[in-house]
PDB file of N, CA and C in Angstrom:
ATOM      1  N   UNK A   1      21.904 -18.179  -3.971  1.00  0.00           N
ATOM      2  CA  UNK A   1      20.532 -18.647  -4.080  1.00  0.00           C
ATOM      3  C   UNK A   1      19.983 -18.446  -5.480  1.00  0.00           C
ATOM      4  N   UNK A   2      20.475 -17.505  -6.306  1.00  0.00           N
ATOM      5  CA  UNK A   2      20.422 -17.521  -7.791  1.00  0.00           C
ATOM      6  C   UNK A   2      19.096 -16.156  -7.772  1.00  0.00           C
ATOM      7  N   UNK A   3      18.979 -15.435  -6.718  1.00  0.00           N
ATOM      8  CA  UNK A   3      18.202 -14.711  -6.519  1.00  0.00           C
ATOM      9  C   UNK A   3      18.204 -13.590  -8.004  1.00  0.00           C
ATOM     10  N   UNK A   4      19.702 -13.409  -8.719  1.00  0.00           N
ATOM     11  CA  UNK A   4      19.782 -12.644  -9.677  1.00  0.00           C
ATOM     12  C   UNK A   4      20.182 -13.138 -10.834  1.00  0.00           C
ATOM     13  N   UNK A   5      19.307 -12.761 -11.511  1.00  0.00           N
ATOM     14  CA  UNK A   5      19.193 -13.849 -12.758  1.00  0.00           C
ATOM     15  C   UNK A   5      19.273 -12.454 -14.000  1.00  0.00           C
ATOM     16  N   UNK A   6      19.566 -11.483 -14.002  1.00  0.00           N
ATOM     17  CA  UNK A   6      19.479 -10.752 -14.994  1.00  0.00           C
ATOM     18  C   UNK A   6      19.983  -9.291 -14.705  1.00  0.00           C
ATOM     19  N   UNK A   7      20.598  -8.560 -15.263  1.00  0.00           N
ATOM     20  CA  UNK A   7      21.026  -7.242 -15.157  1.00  0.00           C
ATOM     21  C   UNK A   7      20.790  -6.297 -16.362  1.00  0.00           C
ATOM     22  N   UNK A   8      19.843  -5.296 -16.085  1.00  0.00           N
ATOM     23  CA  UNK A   8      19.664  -4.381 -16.890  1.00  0.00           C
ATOM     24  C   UNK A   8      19.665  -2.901 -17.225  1.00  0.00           C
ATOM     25  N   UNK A   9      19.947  -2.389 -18.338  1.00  0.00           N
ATOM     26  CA  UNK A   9      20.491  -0.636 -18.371  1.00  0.00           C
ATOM     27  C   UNK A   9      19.110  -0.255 -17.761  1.00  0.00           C
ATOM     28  N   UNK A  10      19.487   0.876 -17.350  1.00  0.00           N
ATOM     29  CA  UNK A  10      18.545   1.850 -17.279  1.00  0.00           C
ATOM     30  C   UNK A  10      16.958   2.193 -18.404  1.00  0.00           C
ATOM     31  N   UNK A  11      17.934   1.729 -19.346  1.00  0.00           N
ATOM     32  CA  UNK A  11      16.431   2.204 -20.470  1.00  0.00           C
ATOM     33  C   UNK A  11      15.515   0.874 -20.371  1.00  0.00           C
ATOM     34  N   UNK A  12      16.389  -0.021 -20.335  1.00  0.00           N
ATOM     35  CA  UNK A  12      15.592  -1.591 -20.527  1.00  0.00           C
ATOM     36  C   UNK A  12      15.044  -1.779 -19.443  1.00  0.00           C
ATOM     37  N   UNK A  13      15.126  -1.304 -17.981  1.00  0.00           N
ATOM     38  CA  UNK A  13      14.374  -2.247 -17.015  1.00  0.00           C
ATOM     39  C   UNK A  13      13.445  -2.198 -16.983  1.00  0.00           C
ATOM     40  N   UNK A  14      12.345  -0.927 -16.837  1.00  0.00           N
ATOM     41  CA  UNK A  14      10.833  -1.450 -17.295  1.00  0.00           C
ATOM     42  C   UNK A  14      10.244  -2.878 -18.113  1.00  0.00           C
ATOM     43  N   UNK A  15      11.182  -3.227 -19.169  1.00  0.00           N
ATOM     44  CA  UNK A  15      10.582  -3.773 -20.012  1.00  0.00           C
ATOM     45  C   UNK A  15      11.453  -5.294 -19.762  1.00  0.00           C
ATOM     46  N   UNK A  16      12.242  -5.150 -19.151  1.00  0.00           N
ATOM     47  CA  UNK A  16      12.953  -6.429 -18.463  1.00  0.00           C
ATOM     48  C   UNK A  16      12.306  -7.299 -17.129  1.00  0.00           C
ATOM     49  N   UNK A  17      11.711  -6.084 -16.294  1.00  0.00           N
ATOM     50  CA  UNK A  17      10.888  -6.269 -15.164  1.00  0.00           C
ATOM     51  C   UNK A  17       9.450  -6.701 -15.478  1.00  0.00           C
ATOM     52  N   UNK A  18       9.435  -6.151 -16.323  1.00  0.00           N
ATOM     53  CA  UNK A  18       7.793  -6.730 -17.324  1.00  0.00           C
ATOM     54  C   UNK A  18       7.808  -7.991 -17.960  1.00  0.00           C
ATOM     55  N   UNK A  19       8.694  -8.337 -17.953  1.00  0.00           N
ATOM     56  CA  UNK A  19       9.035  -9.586 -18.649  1.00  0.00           C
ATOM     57  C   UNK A  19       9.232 -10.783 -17.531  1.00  0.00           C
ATOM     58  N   UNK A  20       9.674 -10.614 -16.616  1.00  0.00           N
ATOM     59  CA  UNK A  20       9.963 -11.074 -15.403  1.00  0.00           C
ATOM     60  C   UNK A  20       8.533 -11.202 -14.367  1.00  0.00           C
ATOM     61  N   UNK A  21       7.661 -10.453 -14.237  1.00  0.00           N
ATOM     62  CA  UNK A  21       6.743 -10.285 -13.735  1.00  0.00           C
ATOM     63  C   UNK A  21       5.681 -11.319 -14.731  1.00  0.00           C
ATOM     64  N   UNK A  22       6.281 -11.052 -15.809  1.00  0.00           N
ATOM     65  CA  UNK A  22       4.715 -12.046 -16.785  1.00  0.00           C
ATOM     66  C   UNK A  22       4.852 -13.524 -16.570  1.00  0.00           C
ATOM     67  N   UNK A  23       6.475 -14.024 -16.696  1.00  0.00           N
ATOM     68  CA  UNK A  23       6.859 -14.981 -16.483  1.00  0.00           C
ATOM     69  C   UNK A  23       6.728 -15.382 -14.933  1.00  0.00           C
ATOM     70  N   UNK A  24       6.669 -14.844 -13.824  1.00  0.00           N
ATOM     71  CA  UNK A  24       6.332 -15.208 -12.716  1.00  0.00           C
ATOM     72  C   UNK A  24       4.694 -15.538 -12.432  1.00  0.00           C
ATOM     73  N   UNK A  25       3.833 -14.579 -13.261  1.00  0.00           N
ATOM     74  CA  UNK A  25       2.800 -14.276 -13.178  1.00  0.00           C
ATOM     75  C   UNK A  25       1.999 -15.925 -13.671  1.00  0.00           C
ATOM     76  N   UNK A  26       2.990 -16.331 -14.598  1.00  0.00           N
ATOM     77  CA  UNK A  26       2.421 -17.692 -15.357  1.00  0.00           C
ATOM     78  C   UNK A  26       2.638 -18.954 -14.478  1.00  0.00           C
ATOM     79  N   UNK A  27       3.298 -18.603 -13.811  1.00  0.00           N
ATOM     80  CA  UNK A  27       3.676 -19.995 -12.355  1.00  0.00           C
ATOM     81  C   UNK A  27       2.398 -20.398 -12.273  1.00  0.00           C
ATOM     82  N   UNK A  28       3.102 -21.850 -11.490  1.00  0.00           N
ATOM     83  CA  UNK A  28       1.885 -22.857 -10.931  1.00  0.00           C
ATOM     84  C   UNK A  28       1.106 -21.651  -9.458  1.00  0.00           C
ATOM     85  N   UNK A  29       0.256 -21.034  -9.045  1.00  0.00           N
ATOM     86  CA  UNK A  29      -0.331 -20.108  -8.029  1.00  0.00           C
ATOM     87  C   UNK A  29       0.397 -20.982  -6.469  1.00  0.00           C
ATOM     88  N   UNK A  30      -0.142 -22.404  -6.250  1.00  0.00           N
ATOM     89  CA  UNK A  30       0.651 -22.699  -5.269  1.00  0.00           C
ATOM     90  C   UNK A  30       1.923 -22.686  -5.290  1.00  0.00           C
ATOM     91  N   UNK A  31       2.693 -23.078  -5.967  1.00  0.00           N
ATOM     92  CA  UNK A  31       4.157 -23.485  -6.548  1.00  0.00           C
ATOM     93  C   UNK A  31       4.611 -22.434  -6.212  1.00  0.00           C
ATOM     94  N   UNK A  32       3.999 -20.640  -6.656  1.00  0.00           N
ATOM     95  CA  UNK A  32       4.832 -19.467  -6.260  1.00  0.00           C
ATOM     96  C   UNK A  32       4.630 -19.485  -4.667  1.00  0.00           C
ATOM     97  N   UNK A  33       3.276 -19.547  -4.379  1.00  0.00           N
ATOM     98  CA  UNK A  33       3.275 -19.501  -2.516  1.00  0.00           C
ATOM     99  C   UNK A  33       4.116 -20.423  -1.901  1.00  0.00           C
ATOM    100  N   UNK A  34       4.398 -21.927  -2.228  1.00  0.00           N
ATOM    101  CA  UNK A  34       5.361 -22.642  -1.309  1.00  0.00           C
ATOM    102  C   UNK A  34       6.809 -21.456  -1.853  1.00  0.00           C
ATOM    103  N   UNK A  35       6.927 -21.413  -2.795  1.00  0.00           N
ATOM    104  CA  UNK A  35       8.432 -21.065  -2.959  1.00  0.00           C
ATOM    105  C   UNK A  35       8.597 -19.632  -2.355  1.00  0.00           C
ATOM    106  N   UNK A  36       7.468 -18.744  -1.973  1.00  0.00           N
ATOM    107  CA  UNK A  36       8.093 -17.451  -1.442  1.00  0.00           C
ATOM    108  C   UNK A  36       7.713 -17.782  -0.273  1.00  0.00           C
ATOM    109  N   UNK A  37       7.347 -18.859   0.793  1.00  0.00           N
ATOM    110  CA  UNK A  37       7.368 -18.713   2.303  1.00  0.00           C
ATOM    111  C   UNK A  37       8.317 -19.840   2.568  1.00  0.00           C
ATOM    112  N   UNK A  38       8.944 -20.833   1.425  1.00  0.00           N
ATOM    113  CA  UNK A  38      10.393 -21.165   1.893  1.00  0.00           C
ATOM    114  C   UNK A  38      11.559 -19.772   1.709  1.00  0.00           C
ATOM    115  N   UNK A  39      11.327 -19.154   0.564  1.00  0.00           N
ATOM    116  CA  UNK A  39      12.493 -18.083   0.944  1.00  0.00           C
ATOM    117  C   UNK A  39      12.627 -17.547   2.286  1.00  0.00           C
ATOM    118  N   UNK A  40      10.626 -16.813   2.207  1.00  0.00           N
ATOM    119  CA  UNK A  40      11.246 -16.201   3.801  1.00  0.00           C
ATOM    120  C   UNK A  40      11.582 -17.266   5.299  1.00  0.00           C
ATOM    121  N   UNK A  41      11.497 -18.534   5.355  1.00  0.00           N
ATOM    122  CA  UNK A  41      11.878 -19.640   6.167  1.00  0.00           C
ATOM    123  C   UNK A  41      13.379 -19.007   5.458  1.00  0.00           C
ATOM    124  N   UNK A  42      13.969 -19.858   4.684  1.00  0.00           N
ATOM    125  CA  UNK A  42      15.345 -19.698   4.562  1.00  0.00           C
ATOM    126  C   UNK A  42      16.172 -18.305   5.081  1.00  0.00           C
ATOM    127  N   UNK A  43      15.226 -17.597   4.598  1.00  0.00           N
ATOM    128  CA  UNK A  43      15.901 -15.992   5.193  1.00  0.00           C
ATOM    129  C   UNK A  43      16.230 -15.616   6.735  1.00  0.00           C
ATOM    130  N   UNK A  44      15.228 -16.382   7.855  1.00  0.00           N
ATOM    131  CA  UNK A  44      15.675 -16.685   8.698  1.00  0.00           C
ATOM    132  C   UNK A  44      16.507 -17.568   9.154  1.00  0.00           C
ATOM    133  N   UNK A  45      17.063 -18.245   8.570  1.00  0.00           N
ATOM    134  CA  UNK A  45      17.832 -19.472   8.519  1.00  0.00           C
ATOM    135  C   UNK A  45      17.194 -20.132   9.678  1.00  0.00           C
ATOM    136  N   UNK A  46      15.478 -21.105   9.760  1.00  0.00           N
ATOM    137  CA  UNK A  46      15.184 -20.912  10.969  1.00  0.00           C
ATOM    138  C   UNK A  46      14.935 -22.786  10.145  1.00  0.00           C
ATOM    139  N   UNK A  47      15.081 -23.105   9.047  1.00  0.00           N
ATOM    140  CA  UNK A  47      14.881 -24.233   8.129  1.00  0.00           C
ATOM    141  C   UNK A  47      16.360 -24.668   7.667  1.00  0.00           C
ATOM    142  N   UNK A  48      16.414 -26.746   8.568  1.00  0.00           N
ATOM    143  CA  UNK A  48      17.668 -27.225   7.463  1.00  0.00           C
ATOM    144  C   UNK A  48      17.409 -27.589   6.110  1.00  0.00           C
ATOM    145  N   UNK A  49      18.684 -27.443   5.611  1.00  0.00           N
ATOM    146  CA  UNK A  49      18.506 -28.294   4.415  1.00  0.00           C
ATOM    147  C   UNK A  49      17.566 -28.956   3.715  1.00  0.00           C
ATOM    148  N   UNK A  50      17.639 -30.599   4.594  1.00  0.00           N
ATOM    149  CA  UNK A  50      17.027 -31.251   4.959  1.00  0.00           C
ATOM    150  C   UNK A  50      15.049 -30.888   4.406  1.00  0.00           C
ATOM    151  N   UNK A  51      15.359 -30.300   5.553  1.00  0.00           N
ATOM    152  CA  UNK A  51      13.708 -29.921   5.705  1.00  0.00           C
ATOM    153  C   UNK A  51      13.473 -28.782   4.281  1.00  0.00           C
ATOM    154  N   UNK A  52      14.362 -27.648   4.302  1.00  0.00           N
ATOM    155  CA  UNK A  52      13.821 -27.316   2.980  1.00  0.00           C
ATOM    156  C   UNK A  52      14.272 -28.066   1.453  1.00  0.00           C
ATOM    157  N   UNK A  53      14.868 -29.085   1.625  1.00  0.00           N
ATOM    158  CA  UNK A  53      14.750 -29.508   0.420  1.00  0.00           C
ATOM    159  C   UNK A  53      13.596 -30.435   0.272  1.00  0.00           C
ATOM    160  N   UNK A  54      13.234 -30.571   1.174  1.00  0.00           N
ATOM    161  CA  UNK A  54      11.902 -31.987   1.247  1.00  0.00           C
ATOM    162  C   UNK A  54      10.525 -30.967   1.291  1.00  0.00           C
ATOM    163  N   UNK A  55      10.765 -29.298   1.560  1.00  0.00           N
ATOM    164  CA  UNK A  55       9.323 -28.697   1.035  1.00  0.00           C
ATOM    165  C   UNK A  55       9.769 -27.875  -0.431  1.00  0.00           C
ATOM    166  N   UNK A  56      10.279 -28.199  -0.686  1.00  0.00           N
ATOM    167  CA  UNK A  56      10.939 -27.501  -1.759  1.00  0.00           C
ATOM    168  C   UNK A  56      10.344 -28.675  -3.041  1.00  0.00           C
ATOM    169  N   UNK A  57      10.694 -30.204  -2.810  1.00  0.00           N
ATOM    170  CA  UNK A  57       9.689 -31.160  -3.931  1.00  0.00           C
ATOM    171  C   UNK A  57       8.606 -31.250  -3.673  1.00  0.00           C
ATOM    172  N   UNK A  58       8.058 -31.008  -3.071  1.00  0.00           N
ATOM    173  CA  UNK A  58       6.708 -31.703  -2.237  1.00  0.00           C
ATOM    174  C   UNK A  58       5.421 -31.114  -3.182  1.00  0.00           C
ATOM    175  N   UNK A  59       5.962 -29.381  -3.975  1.00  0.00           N
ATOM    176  CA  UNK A  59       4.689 -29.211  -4.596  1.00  0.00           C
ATOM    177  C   UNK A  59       5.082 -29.773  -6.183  1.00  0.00           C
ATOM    178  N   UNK A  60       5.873 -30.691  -6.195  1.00  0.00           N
ATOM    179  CA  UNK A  60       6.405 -31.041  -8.040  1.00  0.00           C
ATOM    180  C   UNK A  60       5.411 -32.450  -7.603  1.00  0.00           C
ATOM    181  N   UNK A  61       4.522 -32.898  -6.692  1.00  0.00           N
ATOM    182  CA  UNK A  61       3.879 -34.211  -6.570  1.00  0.00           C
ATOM    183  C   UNK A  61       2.494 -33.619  -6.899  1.00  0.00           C
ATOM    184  N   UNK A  62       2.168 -32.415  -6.843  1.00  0.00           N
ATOM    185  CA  UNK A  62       0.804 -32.146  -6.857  1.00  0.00           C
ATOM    186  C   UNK A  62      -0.130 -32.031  -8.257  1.00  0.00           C
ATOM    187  N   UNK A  63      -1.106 -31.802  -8.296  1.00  0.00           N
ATOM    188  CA  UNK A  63      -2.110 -31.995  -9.327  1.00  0.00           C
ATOM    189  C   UNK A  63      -1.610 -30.884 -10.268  1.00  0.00           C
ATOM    190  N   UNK A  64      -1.448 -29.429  -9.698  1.00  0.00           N
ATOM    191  CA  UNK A  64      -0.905 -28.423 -10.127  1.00  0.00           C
ATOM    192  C   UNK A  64       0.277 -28.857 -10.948  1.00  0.00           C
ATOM    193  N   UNK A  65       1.033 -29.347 -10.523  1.00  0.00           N
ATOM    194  CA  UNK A  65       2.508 -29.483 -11.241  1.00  0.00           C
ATOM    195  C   UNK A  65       2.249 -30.546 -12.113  1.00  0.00           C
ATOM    196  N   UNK A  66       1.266 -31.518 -12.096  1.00  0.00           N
ATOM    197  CA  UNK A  66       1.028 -32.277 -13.560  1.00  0.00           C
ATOM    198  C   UNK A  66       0.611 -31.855 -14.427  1.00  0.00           C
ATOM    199  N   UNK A  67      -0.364 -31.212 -14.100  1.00  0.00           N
ATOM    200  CA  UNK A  67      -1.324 -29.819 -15.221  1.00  0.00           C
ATOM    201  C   UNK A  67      -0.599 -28.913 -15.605  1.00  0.00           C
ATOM    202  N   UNK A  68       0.482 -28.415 -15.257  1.00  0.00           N
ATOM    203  CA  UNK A  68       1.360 -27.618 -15.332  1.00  0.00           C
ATOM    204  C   UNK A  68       2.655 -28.313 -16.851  1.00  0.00           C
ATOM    205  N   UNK A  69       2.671 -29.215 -16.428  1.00  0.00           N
ATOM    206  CA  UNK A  69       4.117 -30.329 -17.136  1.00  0.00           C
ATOM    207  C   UNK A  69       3.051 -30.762 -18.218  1.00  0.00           C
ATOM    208  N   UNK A  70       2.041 -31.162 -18.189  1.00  0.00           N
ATOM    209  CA  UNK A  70       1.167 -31.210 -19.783  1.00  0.00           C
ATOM    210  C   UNK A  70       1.110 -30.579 -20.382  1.00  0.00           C
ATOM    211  N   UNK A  71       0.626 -29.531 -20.210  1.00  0.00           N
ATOM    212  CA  UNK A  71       0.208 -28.264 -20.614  1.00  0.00           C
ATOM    213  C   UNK A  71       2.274 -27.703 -21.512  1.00  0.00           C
ATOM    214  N   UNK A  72       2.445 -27.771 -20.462  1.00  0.00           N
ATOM    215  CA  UNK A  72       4.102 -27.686 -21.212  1.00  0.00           C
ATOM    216  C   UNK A  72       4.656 -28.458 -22.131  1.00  0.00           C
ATOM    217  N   UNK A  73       4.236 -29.859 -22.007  1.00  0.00           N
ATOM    218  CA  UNK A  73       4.559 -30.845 -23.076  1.00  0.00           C
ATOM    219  C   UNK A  73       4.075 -30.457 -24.021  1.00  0.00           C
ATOM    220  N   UNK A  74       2.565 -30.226 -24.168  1.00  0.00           N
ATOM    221  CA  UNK A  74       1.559 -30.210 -25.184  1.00  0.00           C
ATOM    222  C   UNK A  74       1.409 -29.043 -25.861  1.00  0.00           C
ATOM    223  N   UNK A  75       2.505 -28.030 -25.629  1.00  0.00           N
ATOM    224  CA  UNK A  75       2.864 -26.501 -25.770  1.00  0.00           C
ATOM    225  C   UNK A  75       1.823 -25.821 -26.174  1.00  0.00           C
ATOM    226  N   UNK A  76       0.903 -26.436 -24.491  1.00  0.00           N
ATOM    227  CA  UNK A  76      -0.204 -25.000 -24.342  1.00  0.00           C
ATOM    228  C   UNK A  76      -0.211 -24.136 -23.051  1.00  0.00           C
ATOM    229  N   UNK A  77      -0.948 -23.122 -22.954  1.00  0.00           N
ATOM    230  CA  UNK A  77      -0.773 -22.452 -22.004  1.00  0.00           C
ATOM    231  C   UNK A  77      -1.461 -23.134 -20.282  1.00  0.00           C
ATOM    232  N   UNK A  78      -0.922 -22.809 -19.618  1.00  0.00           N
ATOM    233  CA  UNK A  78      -0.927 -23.822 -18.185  1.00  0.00           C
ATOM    234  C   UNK A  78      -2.422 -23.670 -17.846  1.00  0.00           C
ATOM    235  N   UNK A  79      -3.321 -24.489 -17.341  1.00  0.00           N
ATOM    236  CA  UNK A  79      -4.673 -23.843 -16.762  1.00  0.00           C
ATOM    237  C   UNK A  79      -4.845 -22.984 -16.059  1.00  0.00           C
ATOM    238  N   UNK A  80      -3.674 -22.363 -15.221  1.00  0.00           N
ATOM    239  CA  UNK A  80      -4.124 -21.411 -14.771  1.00  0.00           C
ATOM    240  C   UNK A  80      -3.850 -20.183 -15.145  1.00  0.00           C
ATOM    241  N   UNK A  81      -3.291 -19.756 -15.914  1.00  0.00           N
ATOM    242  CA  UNK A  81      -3.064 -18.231 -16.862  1.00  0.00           C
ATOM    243  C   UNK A  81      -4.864 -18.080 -17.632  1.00  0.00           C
ATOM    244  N   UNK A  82      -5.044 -16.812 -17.192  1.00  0.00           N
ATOM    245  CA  UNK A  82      -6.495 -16.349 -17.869  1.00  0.00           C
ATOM    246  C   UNK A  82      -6.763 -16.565 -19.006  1.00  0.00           C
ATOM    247  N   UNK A  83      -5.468 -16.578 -20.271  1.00  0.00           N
ATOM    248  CA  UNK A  83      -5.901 -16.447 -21.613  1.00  0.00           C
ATOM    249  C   UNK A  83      -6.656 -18.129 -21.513  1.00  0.00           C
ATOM    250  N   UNK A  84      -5.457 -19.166 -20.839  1.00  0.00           N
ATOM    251  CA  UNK A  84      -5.918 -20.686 -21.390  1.00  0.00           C
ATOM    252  C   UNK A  84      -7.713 -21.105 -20.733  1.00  0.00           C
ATOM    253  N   UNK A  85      -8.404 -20.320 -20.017  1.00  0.00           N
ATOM    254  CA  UNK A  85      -9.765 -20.906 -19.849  1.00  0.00           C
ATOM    255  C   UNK A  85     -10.333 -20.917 -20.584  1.00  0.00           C
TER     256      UNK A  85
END
């Protein structure tokens, strides 16, 4: 599932996990909620494929994810991170 994306010493993880947390922190707000209540759907394996791959695009159609992809084009910070208001 690609759940691990990084491995770090002992001295570095604070500052690896901090890094990880900021970068999560900057997500689209819905975009993180669909994607952590398909994990826990998937975790039950109680969702096909199918079905989670079709809620899995569904928030790349939304207003969020255009504002999101501008803001990225236009290499500014997304509207919803505090610094960009």
């Amino acid at each position: 599932m690609g759940l691990v994306n990084q491995v770090a010493s002992a001295e570095n993880l604070l500052t690896v996990a901090g890094e990880w947390a900021k970068s999560l922190a900057e997500g689209g707000p819905k975009a993180l909620a669909t994607t952590k209540e398909l994990l826990g759907r998937c975790s039950r394996q109680s969702m096909g494929v199918d079905d989670l791959a079709k809620a899995s695009a569904e928030p790349r159609l939304t207003d969020e994810c255009r504002h999101g992809l501008t803001a990225f084009f236009d290499k500014k910070p997304a509207p919803w991170i505090p610094e960009a208001r």
